[in-house]
C-alpha atoms as a PDB file:
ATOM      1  CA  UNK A   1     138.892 -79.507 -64.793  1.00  0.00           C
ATOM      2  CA  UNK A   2     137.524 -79.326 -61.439  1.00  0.00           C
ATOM      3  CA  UNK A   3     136.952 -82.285 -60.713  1.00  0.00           C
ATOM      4  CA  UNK A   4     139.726 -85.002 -60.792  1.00  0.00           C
ATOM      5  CA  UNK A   5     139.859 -89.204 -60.363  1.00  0.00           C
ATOM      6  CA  UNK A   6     143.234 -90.780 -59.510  1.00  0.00           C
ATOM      7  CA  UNK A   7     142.586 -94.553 -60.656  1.00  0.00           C
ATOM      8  CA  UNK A   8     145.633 -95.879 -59.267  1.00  0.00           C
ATOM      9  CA  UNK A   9     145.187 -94.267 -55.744  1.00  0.00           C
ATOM     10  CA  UNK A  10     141.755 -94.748 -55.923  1.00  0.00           C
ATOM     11  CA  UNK A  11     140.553 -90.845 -54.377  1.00  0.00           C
ATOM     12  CA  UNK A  12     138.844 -88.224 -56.077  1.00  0.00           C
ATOM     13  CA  UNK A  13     139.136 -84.019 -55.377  1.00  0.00           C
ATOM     14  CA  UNK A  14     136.690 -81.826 -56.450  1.00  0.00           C
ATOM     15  CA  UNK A  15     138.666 -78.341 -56.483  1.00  0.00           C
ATOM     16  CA  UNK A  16     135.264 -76.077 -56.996  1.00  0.00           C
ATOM     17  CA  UNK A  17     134.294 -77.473 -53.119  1.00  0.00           C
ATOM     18  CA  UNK A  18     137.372 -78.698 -51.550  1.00  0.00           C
ATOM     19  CA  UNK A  19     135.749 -82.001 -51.054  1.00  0.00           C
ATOM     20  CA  UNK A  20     138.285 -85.341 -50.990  1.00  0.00           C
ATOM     21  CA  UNK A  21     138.138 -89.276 -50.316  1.00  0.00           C
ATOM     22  CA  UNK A  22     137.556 -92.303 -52.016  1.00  0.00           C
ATOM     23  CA  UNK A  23     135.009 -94.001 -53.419  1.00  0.00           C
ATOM     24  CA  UNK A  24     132.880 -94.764 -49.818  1.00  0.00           C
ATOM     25  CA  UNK A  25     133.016 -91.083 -49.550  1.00  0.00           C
ATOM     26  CA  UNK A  26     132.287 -89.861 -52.698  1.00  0.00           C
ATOM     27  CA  UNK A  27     128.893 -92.207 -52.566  1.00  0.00           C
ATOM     28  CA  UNK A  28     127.901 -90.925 -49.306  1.00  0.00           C
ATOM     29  CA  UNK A  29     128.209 -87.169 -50.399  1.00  0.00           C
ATOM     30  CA  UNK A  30     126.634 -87.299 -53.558  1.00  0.00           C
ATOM     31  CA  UNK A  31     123.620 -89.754 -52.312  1.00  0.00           C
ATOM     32  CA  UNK A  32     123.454 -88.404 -48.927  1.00  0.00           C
ATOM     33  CA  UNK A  33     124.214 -91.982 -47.356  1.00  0.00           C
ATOM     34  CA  UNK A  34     125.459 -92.982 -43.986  1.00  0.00           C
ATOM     35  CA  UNK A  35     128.876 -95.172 -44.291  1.00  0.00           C
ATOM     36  CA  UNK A  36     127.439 -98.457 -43.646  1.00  0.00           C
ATOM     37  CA  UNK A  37     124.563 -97.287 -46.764  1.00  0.00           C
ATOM     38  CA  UNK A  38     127.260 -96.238 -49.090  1.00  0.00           C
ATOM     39  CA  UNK A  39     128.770 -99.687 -48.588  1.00  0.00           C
ATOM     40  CA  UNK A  40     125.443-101.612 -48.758  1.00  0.00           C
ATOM     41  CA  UNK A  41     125.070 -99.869 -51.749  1.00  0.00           C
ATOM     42  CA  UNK A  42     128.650-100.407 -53.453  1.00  0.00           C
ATOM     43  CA  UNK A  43     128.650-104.332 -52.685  1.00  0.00           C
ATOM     44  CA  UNK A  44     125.058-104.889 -54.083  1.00  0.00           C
ATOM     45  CA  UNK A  45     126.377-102.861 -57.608  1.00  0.00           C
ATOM     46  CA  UNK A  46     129.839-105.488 -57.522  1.00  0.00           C
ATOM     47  CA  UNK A  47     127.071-108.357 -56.606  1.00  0.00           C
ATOM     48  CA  UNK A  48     129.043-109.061 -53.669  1.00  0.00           C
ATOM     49  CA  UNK A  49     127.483-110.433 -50.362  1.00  0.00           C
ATOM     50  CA  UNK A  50     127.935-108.548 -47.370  1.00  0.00           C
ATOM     51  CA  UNK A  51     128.678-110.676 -44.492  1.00  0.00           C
ATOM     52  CA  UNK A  52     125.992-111.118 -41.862  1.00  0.00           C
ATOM     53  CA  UNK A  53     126.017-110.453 -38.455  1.00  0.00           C
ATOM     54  CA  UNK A  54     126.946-113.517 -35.993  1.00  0.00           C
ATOM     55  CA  UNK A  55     124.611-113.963 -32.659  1.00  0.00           C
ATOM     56  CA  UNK A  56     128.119-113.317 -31.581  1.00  0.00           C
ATOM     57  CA  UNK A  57     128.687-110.527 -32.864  1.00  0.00           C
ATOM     58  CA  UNK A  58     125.533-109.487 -31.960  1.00  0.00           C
ATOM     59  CA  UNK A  59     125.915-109.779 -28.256  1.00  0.00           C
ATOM     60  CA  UNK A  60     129.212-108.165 -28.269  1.00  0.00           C
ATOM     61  CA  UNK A  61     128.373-104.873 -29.559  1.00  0.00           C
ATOM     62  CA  UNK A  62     125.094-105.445 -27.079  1.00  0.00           C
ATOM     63  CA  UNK A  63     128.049-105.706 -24.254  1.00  0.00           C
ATOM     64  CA  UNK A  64     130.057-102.908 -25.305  1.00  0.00           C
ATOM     65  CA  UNK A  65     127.225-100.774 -25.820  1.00  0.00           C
ATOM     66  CA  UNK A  66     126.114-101.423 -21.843  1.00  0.00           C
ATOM     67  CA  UNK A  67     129.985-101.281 -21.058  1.00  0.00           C
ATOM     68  CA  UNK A  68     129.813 -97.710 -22.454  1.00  0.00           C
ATOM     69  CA  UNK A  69     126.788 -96.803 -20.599  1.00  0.00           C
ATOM     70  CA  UNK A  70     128.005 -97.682 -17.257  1.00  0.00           C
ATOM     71  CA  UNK A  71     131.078 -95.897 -17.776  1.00  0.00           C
ATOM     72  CA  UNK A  72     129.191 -92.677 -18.959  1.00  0.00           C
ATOM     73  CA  UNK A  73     127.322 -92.804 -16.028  1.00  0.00           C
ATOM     74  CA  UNK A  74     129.907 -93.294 -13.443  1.00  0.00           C
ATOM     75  CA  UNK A  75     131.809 -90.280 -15.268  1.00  0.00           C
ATOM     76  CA  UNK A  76     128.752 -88.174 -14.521  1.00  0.00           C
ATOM     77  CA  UNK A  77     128.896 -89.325 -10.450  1.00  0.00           C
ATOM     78  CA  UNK A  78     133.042 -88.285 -10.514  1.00  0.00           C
ATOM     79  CA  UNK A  79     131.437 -84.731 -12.092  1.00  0.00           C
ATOM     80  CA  UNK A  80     129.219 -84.168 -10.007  1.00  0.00           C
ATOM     81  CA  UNK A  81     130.682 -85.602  -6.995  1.00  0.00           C
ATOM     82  CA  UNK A  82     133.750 -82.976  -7.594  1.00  0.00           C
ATOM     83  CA  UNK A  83     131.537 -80.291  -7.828  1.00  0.00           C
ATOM     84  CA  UNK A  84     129.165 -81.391  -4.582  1.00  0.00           C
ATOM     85  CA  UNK A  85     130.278 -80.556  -1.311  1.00  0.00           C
ATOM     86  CA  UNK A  86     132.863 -83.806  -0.685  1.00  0.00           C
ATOM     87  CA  UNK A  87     135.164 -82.831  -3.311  1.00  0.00           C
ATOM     88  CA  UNK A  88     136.710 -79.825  -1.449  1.00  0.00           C
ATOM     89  CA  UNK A  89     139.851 -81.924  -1.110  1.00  0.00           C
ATOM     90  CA  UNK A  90     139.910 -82.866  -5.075  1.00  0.00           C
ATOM     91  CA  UNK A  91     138.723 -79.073  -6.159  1.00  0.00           C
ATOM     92  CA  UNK A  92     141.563 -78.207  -3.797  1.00  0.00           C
ATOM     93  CA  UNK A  93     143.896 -80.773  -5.692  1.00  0.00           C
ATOM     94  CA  UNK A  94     143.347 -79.368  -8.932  1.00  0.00           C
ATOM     95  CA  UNK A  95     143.762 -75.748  -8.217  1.00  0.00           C
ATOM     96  CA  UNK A  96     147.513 -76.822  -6.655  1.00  0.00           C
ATOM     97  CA  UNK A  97     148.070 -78.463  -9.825  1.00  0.00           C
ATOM     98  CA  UNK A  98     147.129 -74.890 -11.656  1.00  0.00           C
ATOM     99  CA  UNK A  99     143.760 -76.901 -13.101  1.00  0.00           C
ATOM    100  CA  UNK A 100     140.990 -74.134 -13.621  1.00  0.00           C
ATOM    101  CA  UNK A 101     137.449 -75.105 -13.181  1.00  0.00           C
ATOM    102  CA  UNK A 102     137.333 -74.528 -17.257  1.00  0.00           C
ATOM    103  CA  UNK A 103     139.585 -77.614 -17.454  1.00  0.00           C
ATOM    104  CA  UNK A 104     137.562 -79.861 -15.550  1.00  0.00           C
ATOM    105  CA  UNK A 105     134.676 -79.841 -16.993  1.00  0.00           C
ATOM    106  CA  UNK A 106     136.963 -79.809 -20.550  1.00  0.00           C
ATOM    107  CA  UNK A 107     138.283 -82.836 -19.607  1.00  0.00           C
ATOM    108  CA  UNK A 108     135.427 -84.421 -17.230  1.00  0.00           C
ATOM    109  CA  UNK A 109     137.746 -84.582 -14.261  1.00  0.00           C
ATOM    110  CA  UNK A 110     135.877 -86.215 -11.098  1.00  0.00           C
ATOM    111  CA  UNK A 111     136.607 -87.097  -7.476  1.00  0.00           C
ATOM    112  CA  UNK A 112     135.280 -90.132  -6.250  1.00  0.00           C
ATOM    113  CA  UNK A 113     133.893 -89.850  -2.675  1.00  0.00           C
ATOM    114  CA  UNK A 114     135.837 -92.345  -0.210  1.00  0.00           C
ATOM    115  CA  UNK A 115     133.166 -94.682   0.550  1.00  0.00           C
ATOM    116  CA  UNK A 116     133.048 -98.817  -0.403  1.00  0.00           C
ATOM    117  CA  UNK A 117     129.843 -98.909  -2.013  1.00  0.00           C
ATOM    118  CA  UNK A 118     128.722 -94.962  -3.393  1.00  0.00           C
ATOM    119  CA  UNK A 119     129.003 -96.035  -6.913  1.00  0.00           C
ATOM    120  CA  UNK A 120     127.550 -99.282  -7.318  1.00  0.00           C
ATOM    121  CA  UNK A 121     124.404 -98.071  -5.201  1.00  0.00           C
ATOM    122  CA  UNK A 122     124.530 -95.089  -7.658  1.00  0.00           C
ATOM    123  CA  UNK A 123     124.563 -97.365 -10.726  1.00  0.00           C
ATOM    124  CA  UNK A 124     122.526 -99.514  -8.951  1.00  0.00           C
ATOM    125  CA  UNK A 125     119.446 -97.432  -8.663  1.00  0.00           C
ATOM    126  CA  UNK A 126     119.927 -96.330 -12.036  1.00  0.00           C
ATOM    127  CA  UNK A 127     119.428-100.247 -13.490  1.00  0.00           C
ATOM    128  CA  UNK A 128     122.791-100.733 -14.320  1.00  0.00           C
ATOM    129  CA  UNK A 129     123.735-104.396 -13.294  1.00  0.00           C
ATOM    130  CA  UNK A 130     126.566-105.470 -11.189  1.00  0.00           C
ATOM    131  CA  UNK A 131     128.692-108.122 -14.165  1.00  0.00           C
ATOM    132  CA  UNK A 132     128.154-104.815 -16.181  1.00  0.00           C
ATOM    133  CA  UNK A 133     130.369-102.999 -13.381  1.00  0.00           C
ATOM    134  CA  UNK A 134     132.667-105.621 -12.753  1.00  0.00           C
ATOM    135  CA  UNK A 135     133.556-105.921 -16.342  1.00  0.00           C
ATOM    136  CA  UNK A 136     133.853-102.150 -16.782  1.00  0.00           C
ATOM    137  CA  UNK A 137     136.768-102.476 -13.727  1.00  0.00           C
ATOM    138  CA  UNK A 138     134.141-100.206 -11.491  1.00  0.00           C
ATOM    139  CA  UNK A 139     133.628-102.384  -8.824  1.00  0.00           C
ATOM    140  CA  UNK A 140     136.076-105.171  -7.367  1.00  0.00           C
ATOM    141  CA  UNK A 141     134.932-109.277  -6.301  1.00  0.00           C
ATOM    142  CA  UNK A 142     136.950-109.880  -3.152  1.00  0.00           C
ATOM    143  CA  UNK A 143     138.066-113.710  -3.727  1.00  0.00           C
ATOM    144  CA  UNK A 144     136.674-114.474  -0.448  1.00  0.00           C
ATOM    145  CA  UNK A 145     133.058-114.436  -2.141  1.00  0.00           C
ATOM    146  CA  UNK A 146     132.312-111.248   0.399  1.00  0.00           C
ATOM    147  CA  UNK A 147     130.365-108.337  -1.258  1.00  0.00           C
ATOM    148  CA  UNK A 148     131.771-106.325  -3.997  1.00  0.00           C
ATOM    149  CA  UNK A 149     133.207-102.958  -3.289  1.00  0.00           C
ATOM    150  CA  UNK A 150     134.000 -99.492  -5.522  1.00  0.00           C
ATOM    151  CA  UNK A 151     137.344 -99.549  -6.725  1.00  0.00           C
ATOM    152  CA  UNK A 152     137.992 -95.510  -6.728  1.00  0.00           C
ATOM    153  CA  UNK A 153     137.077 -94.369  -3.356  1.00  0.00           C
ATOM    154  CA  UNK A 154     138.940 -90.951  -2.311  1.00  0.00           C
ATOM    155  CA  UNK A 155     140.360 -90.190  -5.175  1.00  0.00           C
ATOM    156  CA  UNK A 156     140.251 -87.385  -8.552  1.00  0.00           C
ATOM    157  CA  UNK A 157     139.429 -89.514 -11.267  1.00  0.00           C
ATOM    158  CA  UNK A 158     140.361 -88.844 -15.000  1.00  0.00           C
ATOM    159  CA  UNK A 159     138.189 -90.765 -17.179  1.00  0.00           C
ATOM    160  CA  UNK A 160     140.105 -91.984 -20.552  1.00  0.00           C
ATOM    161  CA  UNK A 161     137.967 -91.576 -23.999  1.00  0.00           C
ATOM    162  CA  UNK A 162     138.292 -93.396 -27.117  1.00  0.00           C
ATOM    163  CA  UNK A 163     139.053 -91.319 -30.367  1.00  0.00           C
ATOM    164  CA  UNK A 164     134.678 -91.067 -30.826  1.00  0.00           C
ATOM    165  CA  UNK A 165     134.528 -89.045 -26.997  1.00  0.00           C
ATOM    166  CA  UNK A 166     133.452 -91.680 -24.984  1.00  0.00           C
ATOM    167  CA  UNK A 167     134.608 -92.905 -21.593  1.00  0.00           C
ATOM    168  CA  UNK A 168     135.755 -96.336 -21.860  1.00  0.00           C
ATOM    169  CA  UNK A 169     137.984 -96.075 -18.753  1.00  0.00           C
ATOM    170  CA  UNK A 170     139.259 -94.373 -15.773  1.00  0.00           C
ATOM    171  CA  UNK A 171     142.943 -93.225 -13.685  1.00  0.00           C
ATOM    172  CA  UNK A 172     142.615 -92.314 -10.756  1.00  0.00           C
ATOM    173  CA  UNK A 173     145.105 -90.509  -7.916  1.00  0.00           C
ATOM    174  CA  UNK A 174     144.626 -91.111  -4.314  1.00  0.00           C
ATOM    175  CA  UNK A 175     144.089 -87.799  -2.448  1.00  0.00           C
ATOM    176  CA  UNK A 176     145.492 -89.458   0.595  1.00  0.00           C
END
Protein backbone atom coordinates (compact mmCIF):
# COMPACT_ATOMS: atom_id res chain seq x y z
CA UNK A 1 0.00 0.00 0.00
CA UNK A 2 2.96 2.10 -0.08
CA UNK A 3 3.99 1.81 -2.98
CA UNK A 4 1.77 2.66 -6.06
CA UNK A 5 2.12 2.24 -10.25
CA UNK A 6 -0.16 4.40 -12.43
CA UNK A 7 -0.03 2.36 -15.86
CA UNK A 8 -1.76 4.84 -17.82
CA UNK A 9 0.44 7.85 -16.66
CA UNK A 10 3.24 5.81 -16.58
CA UNK A 11 4.88 7.24 -12.79
CA UNK A 12 5.25 5.46 -9.73
CA UNK A 13 5.15 7.03 -5.76
CA UNK A 14 6.50 5.30 -3.09
CA UNK A 15 4.64 7.00 0.03
CA UNK A 16 7.09 5.24 2.83
CA UNK A 17 10.08 7.67 1.08
CA UNK A 18 8.42 10.34 -0.81
CA UNK A 19 10.23 9.24 -3.86
CA UNK A 20 8.32 9.96 -7.53
CA UNK A 21 9.02 9.65 -11.45
CA UNK A 22 8.75 7.34 -14.08
CA UNK A 23 10.22 4.50 -15.16
CA UNK A 24 14.00 6.22 -16.08
CA UNK A 25 13.83 7.25 -12.54
CA UNK A 26 12.66 4.50 -10.79
CA UNK A 27 15.71 2.37 -12.59
CA UNK A 28 18.24 4.80 -11.63
CA UNK A 29 17.18 4.81 -7.85
CA UNK A 30 16.80 1.34 -7.30
CA UNK A 31 20.13 0.31 -9.41
CA UNK A 32 22.03 3.29 -8.54
CA UNK A 33 22.45 4.28 -12.37
CA UNK A 34 23.29 7.52 -14.01
CA UNK A 35 20.38 8.62 -16.63
CA UNK A 36 22.11 7.75 -19.71
CA UNK A 37 22.76 3.90 -17.70
CA UNK A 38 19.18 3.59 -16.76
CA UNK A 39 18.38 4.11 -20.44
CA UNK A 40 21.18 1.84 -21.79
CA UNK A 41 19.77 -0.48 -19.61
CA UNK A 42 15.88 -0.13 -20.45
CA UNK A 43 16.51 -0.27 -24.40
CA UNK A 44 18.79 -3.42 -24.20
CA UNK A 45 15.66 -5.25 -21.93
CA UNK A 46 12.95 -3.89 -25.04
CA UNK A 47 15.92 -5.15 -27.55
CA UNK A 48 15.90 -1.83 -28.95
CA UNK A 49 19.08 -0.18 -30.51
CA UNK A 50 20.22 2.91 -29.15
CA UNK A 51 21.28 5.26 -31.74
CA UNK A 52 24.98 5.95 -32.13
CA UNK A 53 26.77 8.92 -31.95
CA UNK A 54 27.50 10.83 -35.43
CA UNK A 55 31.29 12.28 -35.97
CA UNK A 56 28.90 15.14 -36.03
CA UNK A 57 27.57 14.93 -33.21
CA UNK A 58 30.65 14.24 -31.83
CA UNK A 59 32.35 17.45 -32.69
CA UNK A 60 29.50 19.48 -31.61
CA UNK A 61 29.32 18.63 -28.08
CA UNK A 62 33.44 18.86 -28.49
CA UNK A 63 32.52 22.69 -29.58
CA UNK A 64 30.11 23.43 -27.01
CA UNK A 65 32.09 21.94 -24.42
CA UNK A 66 35.21 24.53 -25.43
CA UNK A 67 32.39 27.23 -25.99
CA UNK A 68 31.58 26.70 -22.28
CA UNK A 69 35.07 26.83 -21.19
CA UNK A 70 35.91 30.06 -22.70
CA UNK A 71 32.96 31.60 -21.35
CA UNK A 72 33.72 30.27 -17.74
CA UNK A 73 36.88 31.70 -17.99
CA UNK A 74 36.15 35.09 -19.22
CA UNK A 75 33.40 35.18 -16.31
CA UNK A 76 36.25 34.62 -13.89
CA UNK A 77 38.40 37.83 -15.60
CA UNK A 78 34.84 40.16 -15.21
CA UNK A 79 35.13 38.72 -11.26
CA UNK A 80 38.09 39.40 -10.66
CA UNK A 81 38.58 42.37 -12.71
CA UNK A 82 35.54 44.01 -10.53
CA UNK A 83 37.12 43.19 -7.53
CA UNK A 84 40.93 44.42 -8.69
CA UNK A 85 41.73 47.88 -8.49
CA UNK A 86 40.08 49.10 -12.16
CA UNK A 87 36.67 48.32 -11.19
CA UNK A 88 36.22 51.27 -8.75
CA UNK A 89 33.89 52.78 -11.33
CA UNK A 90 31.74 49.34 -11.71
CA UNK A 91 31.94 48.57 -7.67
CA UNK A 92 30.79 52.19 -7.58
CA UNK A 93 27.95 51.33 -10.19
CA UNK A 94 26.57 48.64 -8.28
CA UNK A 95 26.41 50.17 -4.90
CA UNK A 96 24.18 53.21 -6.74
CA UNK A 97 22.08 50.55 -7.99
CA UNK A 98 21.68 49.25 -4.10
CA UNK A 99 23.83 45.89 -5.35
CA UNK A 100 25.72 44.56 -2.15
CA UNK A 101 28.98 42.88 -2.62
CA UNK A 102 26.83 39.56 -1.47
CA UNK A 103 25.00 39.96 -4.81
CA UNK A 104 27.86 40.03 -6.96
CA UNK A 105 29.49 37.33 -6.30
CA UNK A 106 25.64 35.58 -6.12
CA UNK A 107 25.21 36.45 -9.42
CA UNK A 108 28.98 36.61 -10.86
CA UNK A 109 28.66 40.25 -11.79
CA UNK A 110 32.03 41.57 -13.53
CA UNK A 111 33.43 44.78 -15.01
CA UNK A 112 35.37 44.49 -17.95
CA UNK A 113 38.46 46.79 -17.95
CA UNK A 114 38.31 49.35 -21.03
CA UNK A 115 41.09 48.12 -23.02
CA UNK A 116 40.89 46.44 -26.91
CA UNK A 117 42.71 43.41 -26.29
CA UNK A 118 42.69 42.47 -22.06
CA UNK A 119 40.60 39.48 -22.67
CA UNK A 120 41.77 37.74 -25.57
CA UNK A 121 45.49 38.09 -24.19
CA UNK A 122 43.89 36.71 -20.95
CA UNK A 123 42.32 33.74 -22.76
CA UNK A 124 45.11 33.71 -24.80
CA UNK A 125 47.74 32.75 -22.33
CA UNK A 126 45.44 30.43 -20.86
CA UNK A 127 45.28 28.18 -24.41
CA UNK A 128 42.04 29.16 -25.29
CA UNK A 129 42.01 29.77 -29.16
CA UNK A 130 40.84 32.79 -30.94
CA UNK A 131 37.58 30.90 -33.44
CA UNK A 132 36.76 29.61 -29.85
CA UNK A 133 36.32 33.45 -28.80
CA UNK A 134 34.88 34.65 -31.80
CA UNK A 135 32.20 32.09 -31.73
CA UNK A 136 31.51 32.63 -28.03
CA UNK A 137 30.74 36.62 -29.22
CA UNK A 138 34.04 37.55 -26.90
CA UNK A 139 36.03 39.06 -29.33
CA UNK A 140 34.92 40.99 -32.63
CA UNK A 141 36.68 40.46 -36.62
CA UNK A 142 36.73 44.00 -37.95
CA UNK A 143 35.69 43.35 -41.79
CA UNK A 144 38.68 45.18 -42.78
CA UNK A 145 40.79 41.89 -41.96
CA UNK A 146 42.62 44.24 -39.07
CA UNK A 147 43.20 42.43 -35.70
CA UNK A 148 40.42 41.30 -33.57
CA UNK A 149 39.42 43.31 -30.59
CA UNK A 150 37.35 42.56 -27.01
CA UNK A 151 33.90 43.30 -27.41
CA UNK A 152 33.14 44.45 -23.56
CA UNK A 153 35.67 46.99 -22.77
CA UNK A 154 34.49 49.51 -19.85
CA UNK A 155 31.70 48.03 -18.93
CA UNK A 156 29.81 45.74 -15.70
CA UNK A 157 29.14 42.63 -17.28
CA UNK A 158 26.30 40.16 -16.25
CA UNK A 159 27.04 36.84 -17.50
CA UNK A 160 23.67 34.80 -18.52
CA UNK A 161 23.57 30.91 -17.31
CA UNK A 162 21.71 28.13 -18.71
CA UNK A 163 19.19 26.25 -16.35
CA UNK A 164 22.59 23.63 -15.37
CA UNK A 165 24.69 27.13 -13.90
CA UNK A 166 26.83 27.71 -16.59
CA UNK A 167 27.76 30.88 -18.43
CA UNK A 168 26.84 30.57 -21.93
CA UNK A 169 26.65 34.37 -22.45
CA UNK A 170 27.10 37.84 -21.39
CA UNK A 171 25.09 41.73 -21.12
CA UNK A 172 26.90 44.17 -20.58
CA UNK A 173 26.26 48.18 -19.59
CA UNK A 174 28.65 50.79 -20.61
CA UNK A 175 29.93 52.72 -17.54
CA UNK A 176 30.49 55.64 -19.80
Amino acid sequence: PSFYVNDQKQFFKDFSSGKFGDVITFIQETERLSFSEAVEKLALEAGMQLPSDTPQAKAERSRNGRLMDVCEAAASFFEEHLRGPEGGPARAYFEGRGLKPSSWSKYRLGYAPDDWRALQTHLSKLGMKTADMLDAGLIIQPDTGRDPYDRFRGRVIFPIEDTTGKVIAFGGRALE
